[in-house]
PDB file of N, CA and C in Angstrom:
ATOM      1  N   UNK A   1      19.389  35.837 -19.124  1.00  0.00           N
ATOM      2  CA  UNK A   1      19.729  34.502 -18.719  1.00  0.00           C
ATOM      3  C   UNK A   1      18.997  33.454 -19.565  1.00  0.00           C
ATOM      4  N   UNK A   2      17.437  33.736 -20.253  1.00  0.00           N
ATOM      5  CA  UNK A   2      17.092  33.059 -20.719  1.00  0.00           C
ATOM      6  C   UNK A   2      17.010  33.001 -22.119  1.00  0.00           C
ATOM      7  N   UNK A   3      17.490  34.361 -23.001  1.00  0.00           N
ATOM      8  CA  UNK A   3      17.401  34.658 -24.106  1.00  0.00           C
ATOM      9  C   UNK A   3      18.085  36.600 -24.129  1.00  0.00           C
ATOM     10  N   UNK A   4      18.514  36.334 -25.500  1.00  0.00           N
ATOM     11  CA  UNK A   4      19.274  37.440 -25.913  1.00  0.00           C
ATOM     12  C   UNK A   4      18.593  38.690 -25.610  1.00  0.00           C
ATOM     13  N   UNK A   5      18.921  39.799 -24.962  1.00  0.00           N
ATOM     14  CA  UNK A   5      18.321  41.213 -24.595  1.00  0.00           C
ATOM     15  C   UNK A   5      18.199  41.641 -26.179  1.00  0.00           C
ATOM     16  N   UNK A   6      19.529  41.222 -26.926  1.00  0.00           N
ATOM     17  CA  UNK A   6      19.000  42.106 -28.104  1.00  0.00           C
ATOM     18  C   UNK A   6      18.186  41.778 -29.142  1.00  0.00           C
ATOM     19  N   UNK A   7      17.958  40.278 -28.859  1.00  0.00           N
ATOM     20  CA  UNK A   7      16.845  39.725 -29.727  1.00  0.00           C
ATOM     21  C   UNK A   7      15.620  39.279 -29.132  1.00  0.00           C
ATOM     22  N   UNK A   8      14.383  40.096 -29.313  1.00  0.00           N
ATOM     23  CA  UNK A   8      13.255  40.029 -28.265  1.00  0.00           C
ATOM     24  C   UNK A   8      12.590  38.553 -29.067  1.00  0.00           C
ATOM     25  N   UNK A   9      12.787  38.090 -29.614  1.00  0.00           N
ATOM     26  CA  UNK A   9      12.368  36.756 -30.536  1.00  0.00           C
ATOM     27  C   UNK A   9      13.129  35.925 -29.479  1.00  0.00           C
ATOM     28  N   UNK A  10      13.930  36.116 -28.881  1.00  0.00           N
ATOM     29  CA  UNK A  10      14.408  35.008 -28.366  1.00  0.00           C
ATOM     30  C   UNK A  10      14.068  34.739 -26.880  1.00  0.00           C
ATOM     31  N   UNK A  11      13.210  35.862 -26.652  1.00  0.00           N
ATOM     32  CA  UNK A  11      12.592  35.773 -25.370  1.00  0.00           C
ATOM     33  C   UNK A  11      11.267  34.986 -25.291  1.00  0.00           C
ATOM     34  N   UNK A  12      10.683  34.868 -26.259  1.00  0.00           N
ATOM     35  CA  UNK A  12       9.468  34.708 -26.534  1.00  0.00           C
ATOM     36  C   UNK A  12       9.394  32.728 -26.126  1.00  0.00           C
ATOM     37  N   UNK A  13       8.161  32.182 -25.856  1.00  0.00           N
ATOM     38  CA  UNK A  13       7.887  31.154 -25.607  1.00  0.00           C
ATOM     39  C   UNK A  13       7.801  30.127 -26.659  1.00  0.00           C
ATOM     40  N   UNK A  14       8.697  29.553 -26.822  1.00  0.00           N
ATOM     41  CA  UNK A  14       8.815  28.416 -27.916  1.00  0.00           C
ATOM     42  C   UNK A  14       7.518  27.667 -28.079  1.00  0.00           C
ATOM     43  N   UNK A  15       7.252  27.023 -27.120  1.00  0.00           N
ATOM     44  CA  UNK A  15       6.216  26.365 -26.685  1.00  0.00           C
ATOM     45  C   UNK A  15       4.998  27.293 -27.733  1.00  0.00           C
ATOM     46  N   UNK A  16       4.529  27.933 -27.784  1.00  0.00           N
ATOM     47  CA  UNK A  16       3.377  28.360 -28.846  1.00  0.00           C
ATOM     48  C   UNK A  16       3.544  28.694 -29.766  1.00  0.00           C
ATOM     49  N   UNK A  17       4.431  28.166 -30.334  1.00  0.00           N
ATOM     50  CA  UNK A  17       4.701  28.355 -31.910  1.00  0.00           C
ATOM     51  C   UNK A  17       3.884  27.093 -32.698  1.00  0.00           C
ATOM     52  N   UNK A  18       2.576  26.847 -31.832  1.00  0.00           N
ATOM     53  CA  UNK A  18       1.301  26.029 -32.650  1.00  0.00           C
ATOM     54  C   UNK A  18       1.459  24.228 -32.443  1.00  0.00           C
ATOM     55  N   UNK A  19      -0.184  24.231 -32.984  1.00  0.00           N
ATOM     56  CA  UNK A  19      -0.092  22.679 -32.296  1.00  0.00           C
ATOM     57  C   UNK A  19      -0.343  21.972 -33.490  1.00  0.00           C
ATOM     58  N   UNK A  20       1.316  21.047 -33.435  1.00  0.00           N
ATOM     59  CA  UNK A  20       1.510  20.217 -35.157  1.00  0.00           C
ATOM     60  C   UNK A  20       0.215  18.950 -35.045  1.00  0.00           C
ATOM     61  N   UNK A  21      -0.433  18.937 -35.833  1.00  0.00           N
ATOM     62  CA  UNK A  21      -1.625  17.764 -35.691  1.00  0.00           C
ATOM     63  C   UNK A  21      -0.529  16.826 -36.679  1.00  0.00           C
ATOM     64  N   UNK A  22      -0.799  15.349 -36.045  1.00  0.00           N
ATOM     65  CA  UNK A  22      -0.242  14.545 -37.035  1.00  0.00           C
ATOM     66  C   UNK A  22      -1.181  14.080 -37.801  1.00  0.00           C
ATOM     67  N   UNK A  23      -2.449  13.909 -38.226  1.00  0.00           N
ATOM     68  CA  UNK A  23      -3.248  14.034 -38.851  1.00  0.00           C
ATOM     69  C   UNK A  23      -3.212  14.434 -40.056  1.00  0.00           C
ATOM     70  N   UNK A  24      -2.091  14.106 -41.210  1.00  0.00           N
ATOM     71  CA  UNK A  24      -2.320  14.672 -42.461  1.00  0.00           C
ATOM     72  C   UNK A  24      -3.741  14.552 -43.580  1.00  0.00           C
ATOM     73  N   UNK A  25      -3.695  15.382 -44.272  1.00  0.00           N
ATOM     74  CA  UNK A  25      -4.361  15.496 -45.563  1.00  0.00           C
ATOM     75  C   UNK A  25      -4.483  14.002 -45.923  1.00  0.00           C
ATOM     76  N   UNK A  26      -3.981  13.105 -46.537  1.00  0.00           N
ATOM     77  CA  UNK A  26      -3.440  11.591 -47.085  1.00  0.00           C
ATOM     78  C   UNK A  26      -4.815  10.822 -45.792  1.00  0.00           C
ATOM     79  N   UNK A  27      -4.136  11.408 -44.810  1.00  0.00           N
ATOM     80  CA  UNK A  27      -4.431  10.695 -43.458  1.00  0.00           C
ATOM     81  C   UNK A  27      -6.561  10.482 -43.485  1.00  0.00           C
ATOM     82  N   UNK A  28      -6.569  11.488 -43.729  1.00  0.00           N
ATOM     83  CA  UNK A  28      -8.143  12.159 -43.188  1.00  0.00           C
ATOM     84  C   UNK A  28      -8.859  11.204 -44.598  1.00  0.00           C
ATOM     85  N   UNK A  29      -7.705  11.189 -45.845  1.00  0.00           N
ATOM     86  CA  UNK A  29      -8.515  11.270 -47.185  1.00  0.00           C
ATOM     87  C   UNK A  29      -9.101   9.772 -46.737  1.00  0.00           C
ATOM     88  N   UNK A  30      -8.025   8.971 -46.510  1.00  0.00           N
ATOM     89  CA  UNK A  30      -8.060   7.328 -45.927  1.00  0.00           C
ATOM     90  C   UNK A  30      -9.109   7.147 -45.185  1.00  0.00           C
ATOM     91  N   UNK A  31      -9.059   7.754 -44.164  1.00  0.00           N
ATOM     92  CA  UNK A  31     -10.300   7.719 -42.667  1.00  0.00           C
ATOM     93  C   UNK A  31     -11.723   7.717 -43.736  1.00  0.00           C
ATOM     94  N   UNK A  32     -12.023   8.544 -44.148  1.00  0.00           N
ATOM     95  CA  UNK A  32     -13.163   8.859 -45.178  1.00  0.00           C
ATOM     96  C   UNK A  32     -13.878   7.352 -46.031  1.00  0.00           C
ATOM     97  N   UNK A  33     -12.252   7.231 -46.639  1.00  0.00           N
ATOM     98  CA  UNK A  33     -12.521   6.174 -47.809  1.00  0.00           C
ATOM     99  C   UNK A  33     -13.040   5.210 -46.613  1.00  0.00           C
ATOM    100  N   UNK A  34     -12.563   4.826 -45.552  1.00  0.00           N
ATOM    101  CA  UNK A  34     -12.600   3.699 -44.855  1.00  0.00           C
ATOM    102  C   UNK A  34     -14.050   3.607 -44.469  1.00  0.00           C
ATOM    103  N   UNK A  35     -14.343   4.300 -43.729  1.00  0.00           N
ATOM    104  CA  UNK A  35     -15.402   4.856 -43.263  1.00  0.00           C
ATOM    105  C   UNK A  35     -16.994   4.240 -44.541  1.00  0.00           C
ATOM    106  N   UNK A  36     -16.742   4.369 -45.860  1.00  0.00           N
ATOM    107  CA  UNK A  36     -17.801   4.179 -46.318  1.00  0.00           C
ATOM    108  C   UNK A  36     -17.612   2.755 -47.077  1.00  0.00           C
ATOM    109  N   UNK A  37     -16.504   1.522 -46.234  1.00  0.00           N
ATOM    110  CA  UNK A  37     -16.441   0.191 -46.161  1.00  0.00           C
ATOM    111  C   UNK A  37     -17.006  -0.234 -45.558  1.00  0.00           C
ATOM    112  N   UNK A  38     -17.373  -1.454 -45.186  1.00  0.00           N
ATOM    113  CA  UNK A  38     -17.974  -2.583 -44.394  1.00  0.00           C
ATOM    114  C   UNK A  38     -16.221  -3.303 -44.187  1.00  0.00           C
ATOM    115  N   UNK A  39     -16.697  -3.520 -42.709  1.00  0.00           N
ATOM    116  CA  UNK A  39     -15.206  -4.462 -41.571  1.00  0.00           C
ATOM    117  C   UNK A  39     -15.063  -5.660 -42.886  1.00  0.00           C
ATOM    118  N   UNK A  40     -16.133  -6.022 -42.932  1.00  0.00           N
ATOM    119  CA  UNK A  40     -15.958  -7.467 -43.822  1.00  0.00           C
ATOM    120  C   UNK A  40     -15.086  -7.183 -45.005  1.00  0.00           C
ATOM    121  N   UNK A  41     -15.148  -6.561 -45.812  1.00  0.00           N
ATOM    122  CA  UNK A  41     -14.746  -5.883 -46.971  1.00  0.00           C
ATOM    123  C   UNK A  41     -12.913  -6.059 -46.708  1.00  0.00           C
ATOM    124  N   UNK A  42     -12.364  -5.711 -45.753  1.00  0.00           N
ATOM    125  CA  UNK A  42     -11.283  -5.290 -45.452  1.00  0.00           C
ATOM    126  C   UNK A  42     -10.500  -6.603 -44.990  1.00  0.00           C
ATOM    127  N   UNK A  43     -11.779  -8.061 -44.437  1.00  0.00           N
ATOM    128  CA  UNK A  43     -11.230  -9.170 -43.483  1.00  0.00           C
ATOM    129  C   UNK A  43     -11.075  -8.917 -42.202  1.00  0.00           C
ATOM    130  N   UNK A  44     -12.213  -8.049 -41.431  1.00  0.00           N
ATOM    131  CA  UNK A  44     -12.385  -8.244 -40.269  1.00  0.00           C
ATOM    132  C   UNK A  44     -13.796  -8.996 -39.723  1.00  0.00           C
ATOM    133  N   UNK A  45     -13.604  -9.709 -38.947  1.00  0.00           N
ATOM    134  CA  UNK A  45     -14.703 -10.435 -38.108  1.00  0.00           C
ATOM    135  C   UNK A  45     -15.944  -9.473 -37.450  1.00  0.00           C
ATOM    136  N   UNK A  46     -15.708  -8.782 -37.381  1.00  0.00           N
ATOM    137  CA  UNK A  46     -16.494  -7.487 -36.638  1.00  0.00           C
ATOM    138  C   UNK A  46     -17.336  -6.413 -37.747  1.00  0.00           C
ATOM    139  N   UNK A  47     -18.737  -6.675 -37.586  1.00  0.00           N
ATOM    140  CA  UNK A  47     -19.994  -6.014 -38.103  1.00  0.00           C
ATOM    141  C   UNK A  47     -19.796  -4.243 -38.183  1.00  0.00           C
ATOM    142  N   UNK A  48     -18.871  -4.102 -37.082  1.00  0.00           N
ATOM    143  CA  UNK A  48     -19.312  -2.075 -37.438  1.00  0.00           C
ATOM    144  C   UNK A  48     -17.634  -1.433 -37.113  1.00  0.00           C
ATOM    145  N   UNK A  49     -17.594  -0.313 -37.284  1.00  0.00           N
ATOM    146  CA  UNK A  49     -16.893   0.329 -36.801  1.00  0.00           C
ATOM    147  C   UNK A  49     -16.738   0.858 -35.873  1.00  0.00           C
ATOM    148  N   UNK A  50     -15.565   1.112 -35.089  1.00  0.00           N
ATOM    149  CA  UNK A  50     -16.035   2.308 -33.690  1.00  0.00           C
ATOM    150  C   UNK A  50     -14.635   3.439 -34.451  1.00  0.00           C
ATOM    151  N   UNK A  51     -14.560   4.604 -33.431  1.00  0.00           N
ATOM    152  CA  UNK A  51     -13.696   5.080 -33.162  1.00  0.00           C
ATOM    153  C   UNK A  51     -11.835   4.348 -33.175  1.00  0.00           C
ATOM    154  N   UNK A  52     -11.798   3.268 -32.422  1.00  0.00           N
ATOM    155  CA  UNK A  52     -10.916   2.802 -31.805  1.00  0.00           C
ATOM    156  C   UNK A  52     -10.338   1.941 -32.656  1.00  0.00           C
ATOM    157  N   UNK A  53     -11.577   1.538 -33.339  1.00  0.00           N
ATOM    158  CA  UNK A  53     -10.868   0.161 -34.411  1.00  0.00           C
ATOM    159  C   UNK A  53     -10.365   1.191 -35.716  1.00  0.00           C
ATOM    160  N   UNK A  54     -11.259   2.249 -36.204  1.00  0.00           N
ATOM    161  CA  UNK A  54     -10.472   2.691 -37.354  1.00  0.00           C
ATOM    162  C   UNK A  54      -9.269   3.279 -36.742  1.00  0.00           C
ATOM    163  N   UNK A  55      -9.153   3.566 -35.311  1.00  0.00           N
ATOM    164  CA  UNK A  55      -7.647   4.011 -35.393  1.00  0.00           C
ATOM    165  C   UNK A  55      -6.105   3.156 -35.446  1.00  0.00           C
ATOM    166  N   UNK A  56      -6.786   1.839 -35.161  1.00  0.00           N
ATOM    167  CA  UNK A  56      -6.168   1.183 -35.026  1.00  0.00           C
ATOM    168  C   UNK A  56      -5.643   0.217 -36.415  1.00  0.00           C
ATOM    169  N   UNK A  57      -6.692   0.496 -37.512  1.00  0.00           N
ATOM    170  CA  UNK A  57      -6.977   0.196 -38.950  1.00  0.00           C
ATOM    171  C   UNK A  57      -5.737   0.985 -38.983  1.00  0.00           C
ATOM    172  N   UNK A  58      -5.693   2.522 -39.159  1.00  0.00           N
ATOM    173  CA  UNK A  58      -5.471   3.831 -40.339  1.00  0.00           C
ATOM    174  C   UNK A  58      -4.023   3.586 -39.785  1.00  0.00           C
ATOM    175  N   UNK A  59      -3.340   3.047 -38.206  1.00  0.00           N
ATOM    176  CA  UNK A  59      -2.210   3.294 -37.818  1.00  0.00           C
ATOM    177  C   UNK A  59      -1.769   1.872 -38.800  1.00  0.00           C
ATOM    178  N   UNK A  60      -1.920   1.003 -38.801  1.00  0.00           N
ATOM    179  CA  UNK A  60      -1.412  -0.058 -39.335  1.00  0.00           C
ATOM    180  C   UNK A  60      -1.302   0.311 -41.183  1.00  0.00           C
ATOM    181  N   UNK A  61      -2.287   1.162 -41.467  1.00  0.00           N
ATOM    182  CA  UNK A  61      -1.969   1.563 -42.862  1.00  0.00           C
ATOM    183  C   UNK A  61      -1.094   2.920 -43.138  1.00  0.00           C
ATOM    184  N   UNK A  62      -1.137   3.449 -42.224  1.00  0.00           N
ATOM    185  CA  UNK A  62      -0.174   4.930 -42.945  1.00  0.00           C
ATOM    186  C   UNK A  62       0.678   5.015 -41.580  1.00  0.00           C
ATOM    187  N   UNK A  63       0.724   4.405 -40.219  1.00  0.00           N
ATOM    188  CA  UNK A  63       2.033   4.203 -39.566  1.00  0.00           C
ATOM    189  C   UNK A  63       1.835   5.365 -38.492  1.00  0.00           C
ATOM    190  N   UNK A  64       0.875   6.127 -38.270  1.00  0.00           N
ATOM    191  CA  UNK A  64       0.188   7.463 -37.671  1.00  0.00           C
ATOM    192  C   UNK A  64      -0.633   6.740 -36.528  1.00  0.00           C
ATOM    193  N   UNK A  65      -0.230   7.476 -35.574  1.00  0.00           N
ATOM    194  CA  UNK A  65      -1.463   6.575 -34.235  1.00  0.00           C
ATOM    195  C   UNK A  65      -1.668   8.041 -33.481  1.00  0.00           C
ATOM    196  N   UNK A  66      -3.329   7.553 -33.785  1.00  0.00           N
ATOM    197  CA  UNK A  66      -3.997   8.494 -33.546  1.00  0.00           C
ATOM    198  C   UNK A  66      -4.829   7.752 -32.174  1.00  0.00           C
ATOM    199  N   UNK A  67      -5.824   8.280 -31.371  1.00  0.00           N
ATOM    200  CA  UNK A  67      -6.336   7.667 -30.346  1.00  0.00           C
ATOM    201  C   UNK A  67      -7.688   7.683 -31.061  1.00  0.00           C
ATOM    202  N   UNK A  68      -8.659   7.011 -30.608  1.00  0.00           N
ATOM    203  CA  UNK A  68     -10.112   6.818 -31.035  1.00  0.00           C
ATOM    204  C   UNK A  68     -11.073   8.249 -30.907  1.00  0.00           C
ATOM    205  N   UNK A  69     -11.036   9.109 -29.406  1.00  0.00           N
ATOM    206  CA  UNK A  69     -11.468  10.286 -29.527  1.00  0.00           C
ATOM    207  C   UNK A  69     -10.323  11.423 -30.602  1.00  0.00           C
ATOM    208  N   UNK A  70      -9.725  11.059 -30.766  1.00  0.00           N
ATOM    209  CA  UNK A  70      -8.893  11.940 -32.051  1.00  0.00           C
ATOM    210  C   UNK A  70      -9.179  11.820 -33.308  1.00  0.00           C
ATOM    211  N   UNK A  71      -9.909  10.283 -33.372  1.00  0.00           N
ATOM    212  CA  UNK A  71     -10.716  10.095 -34.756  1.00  0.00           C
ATOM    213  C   UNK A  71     -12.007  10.741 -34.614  1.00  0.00           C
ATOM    214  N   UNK A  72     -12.652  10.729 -33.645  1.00  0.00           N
ATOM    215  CA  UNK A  72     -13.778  10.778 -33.520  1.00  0.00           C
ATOM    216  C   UNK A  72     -14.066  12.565 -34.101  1.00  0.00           C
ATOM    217  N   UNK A  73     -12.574  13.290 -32.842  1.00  0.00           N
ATOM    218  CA  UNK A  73     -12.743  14.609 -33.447  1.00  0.00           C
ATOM    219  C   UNK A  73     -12.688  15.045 -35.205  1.00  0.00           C
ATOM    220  N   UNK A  74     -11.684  14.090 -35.485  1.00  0.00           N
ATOM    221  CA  UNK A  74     -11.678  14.354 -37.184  1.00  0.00           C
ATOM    222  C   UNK A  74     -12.928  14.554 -37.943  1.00  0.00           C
ATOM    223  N   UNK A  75     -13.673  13.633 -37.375  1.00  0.00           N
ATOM    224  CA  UNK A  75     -14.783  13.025 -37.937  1.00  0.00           C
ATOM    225  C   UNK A  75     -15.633  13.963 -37.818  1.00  0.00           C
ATOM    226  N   UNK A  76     -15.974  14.587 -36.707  1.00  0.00           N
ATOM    227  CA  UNK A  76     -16.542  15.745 -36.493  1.00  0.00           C
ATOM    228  C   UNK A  76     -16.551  16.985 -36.760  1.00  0.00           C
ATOM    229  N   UNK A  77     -15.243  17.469 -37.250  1.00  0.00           N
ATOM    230  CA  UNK A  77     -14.766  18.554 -38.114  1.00  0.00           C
ATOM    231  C   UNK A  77     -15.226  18.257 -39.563  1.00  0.00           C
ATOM    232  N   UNK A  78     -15.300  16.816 -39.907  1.00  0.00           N
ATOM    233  CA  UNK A  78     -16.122  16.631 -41.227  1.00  0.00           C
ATOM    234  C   UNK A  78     -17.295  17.018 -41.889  1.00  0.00           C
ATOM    235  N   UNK A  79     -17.988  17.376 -40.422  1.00  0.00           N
ATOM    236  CA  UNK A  79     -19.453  17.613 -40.686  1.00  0.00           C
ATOM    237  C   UNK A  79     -19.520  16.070 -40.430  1.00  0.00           C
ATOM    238  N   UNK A  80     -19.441  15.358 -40.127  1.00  0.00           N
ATOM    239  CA  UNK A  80     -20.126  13.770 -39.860  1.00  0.00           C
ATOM    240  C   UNK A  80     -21.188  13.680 -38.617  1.00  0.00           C
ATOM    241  N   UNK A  81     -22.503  13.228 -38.495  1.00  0.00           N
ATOM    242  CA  UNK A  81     -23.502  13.331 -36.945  1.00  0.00           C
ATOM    243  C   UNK A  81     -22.505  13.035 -36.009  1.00  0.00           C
ATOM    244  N   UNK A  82     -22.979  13.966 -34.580  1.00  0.00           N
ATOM    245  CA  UNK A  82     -22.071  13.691 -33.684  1.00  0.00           C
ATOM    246  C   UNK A  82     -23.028  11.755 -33.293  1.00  0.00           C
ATOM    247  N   UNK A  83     -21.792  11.165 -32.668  1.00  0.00           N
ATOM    248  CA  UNK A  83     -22.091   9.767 -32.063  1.00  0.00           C
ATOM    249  C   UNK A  83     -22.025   9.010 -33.319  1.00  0.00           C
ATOM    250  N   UNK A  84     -22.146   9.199 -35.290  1.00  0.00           N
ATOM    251  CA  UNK A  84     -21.855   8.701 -36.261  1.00  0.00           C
ATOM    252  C   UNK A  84     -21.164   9.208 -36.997  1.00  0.00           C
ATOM    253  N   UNK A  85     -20.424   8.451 -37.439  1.00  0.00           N
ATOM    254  CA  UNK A  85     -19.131   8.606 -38.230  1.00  0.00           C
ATOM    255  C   UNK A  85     -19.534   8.518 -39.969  1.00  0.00           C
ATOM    256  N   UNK A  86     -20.797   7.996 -39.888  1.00  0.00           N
ATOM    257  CA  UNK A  86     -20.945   7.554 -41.060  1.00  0.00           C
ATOM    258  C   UNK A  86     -22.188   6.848 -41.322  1.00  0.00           C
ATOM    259  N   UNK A  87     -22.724   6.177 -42.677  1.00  0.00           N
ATOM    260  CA  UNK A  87     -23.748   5.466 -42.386  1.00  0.00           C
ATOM    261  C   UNK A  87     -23.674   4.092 -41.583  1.00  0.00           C
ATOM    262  N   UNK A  88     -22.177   3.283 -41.341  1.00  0.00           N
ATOM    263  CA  UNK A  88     -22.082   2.669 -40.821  1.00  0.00           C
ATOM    264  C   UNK A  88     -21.391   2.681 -39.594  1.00  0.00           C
ATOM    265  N   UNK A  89     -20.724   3.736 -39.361  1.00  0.00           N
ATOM    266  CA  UNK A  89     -19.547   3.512 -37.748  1.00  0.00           C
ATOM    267  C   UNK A  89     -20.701   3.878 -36.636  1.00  0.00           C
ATOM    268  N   UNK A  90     -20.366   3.030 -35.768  1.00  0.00           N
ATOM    269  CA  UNK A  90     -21.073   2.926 -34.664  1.00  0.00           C
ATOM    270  C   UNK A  90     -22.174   2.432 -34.672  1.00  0.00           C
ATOM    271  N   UNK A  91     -23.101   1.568 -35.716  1.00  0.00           N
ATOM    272  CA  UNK A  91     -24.048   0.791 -36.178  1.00  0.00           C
ATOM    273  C   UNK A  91     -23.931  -0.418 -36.095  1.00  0.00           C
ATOM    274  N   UNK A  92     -24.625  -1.115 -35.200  1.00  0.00           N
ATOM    275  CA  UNK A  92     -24.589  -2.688 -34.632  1.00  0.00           C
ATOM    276  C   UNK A  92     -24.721  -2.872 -35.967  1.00  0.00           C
ATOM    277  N   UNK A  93     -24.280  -4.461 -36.607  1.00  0.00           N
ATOM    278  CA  UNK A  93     -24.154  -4.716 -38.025  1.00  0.00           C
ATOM    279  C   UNK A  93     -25.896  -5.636 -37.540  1.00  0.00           C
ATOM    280  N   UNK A  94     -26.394  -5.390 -38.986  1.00  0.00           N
ATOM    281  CA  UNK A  94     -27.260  -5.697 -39.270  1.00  0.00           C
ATOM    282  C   UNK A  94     -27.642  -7.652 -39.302  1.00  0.00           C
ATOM    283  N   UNK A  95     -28.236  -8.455 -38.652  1.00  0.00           N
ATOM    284  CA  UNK A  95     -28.150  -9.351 -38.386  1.00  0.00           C
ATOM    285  C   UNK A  95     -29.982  -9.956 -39.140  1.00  0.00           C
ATOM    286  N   UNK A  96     -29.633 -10.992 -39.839  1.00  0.00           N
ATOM    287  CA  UNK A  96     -31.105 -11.206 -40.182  1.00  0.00           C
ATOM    288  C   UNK A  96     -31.416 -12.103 -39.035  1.00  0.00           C
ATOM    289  N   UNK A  97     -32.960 -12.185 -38.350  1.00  0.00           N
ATOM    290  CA  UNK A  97     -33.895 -13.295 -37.858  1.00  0.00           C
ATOM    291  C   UNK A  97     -35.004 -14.344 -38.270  1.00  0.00           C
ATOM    292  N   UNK A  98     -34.711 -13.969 -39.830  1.00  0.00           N
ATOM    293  CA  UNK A  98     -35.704 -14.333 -40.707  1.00  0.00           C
ATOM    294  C   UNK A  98     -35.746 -15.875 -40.267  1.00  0.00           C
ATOM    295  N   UNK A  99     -34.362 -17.009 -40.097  1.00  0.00           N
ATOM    296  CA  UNK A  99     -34.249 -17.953 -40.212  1.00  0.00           C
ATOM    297  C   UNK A  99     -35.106 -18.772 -38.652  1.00  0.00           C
ATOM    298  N   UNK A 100     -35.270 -17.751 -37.106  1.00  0.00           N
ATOM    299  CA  UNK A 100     -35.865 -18.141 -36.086  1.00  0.00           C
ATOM    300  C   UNK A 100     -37.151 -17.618 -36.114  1.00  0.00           C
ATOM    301  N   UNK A 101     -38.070 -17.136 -37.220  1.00  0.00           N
ATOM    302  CA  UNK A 101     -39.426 -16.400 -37.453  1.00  0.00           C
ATOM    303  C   UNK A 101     -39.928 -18.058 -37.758  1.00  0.00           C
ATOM    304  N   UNK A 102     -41.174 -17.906 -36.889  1.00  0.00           N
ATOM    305  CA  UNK A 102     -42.130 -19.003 -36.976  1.00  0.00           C
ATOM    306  C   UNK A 102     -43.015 -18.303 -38.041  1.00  0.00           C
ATOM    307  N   UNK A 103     -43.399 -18.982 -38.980  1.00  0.00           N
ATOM    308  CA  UNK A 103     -44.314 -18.283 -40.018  1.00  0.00           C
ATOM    309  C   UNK A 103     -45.660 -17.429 -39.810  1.00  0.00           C
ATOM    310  N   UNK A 104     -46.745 -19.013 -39.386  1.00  0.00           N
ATOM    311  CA  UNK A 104     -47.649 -19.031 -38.888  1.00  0.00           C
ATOM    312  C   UNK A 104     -47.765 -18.077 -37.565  1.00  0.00           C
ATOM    313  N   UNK A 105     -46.979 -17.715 -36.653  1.00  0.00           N
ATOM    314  CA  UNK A 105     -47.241 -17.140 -35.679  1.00  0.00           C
ATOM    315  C   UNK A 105     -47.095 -15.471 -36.248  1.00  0.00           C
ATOM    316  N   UNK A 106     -46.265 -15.506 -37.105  1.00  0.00           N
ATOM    317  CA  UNK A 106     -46.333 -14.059 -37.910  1.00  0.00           C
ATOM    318  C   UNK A 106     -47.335 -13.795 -38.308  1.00  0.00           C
ATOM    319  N   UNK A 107     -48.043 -14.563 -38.957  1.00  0.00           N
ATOM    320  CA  UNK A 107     -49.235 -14.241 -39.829  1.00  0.00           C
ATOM    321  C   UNK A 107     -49.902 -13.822 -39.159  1.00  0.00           C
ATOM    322  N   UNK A 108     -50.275 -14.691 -37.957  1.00  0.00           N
ATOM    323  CA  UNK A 108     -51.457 -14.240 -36.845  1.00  0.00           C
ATOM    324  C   UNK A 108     -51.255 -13.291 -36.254  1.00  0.00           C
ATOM    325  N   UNK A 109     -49.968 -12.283 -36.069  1.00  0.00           N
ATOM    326  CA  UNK A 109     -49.533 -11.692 -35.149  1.00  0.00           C
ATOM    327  C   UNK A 109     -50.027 -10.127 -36.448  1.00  0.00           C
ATOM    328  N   UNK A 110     -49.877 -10.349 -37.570  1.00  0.00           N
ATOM    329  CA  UNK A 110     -50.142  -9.269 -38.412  1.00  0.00           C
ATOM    330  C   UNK A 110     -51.608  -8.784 -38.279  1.00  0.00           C
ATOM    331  N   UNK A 111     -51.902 -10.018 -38.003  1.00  0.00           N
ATOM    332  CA  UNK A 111     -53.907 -10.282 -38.553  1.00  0.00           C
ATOM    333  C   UNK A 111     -54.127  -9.804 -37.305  1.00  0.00           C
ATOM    334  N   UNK A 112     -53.794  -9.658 -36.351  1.00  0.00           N
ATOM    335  CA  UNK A 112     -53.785  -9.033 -35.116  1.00  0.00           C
ATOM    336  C   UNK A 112     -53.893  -7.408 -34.864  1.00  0.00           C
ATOM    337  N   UNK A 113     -52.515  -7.020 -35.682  1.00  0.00           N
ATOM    338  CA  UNK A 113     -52.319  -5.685 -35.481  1.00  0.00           C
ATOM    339  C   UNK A 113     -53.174  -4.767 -36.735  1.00  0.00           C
ATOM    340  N   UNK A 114     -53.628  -5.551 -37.385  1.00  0.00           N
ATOM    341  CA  UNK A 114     -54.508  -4.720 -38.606  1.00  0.00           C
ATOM    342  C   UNK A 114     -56.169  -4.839 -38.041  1.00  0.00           C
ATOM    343  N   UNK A 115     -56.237  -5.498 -37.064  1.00  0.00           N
ATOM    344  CA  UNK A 115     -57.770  -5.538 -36.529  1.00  0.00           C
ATOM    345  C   UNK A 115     -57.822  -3.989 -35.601  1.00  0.00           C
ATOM    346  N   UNK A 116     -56.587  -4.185 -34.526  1.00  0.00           N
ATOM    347  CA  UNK A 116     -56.605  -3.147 -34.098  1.00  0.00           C
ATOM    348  C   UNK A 116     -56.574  -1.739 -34.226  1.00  0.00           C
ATOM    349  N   UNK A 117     -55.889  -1.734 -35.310  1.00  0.00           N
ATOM    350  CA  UNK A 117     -55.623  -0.428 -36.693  1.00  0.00           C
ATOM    351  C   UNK A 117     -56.984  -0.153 -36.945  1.00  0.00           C
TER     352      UNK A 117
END
């Protein structure tokens, strides 16, 4: 009823004939390249990367939508640290304070910690 007696292939479960990743080769090479950009570089407002934004990057460039833990797994099959993607994904962007540093109170605050040393 559900498949040919004389063809035992046709009995068999379609369903596990494997799981197509849409994730191509092209796909992963991109994620990579991206990955060792800065947001700015590209014209985004936003200091770091996550998961979510490169997926949302890589779909707008190769037309593939992937979810953020689906990048994340890629990333991880890379050998990339788990929780980093890179030297920059997931890294608050680097912000200087140099410009709210009171000088003088630095100085004293050094001359401080080298007495205690």
């Amino acid at each position: 009823m559900h498949g040919d007696p004389d063809n035992l292939e046709s009995l068999k479960d379609k369903r596990m004939k494997g799981n197509h990743q849409k994730a191509t080769e092209k796909y992963i090479e991109i994620l990579l390249e991206t990955i060792d950009l800065e947001p700015e570089e590209l014209g985004y407002e936003f200091g770091r990367w996550t998961a979510q934004r490169l997926a949302t990057y890589l779909e707008d460039i190769t037309g593939i939508k992937l979810s953020g833990s689906q990048v994340r797994r890629i990333l991880s099959r890379k050998k990339y640290p788990k929780g980093l993607a890179s030297r920059r994904v997931y890294l608050w962007a680097k912000y200087s304070l140099e410009s709210k540093r009171n000088p003088q109170k630095r100085k004293a605050f050094k001359q401080k910690i080298e007495e205690c040393l």
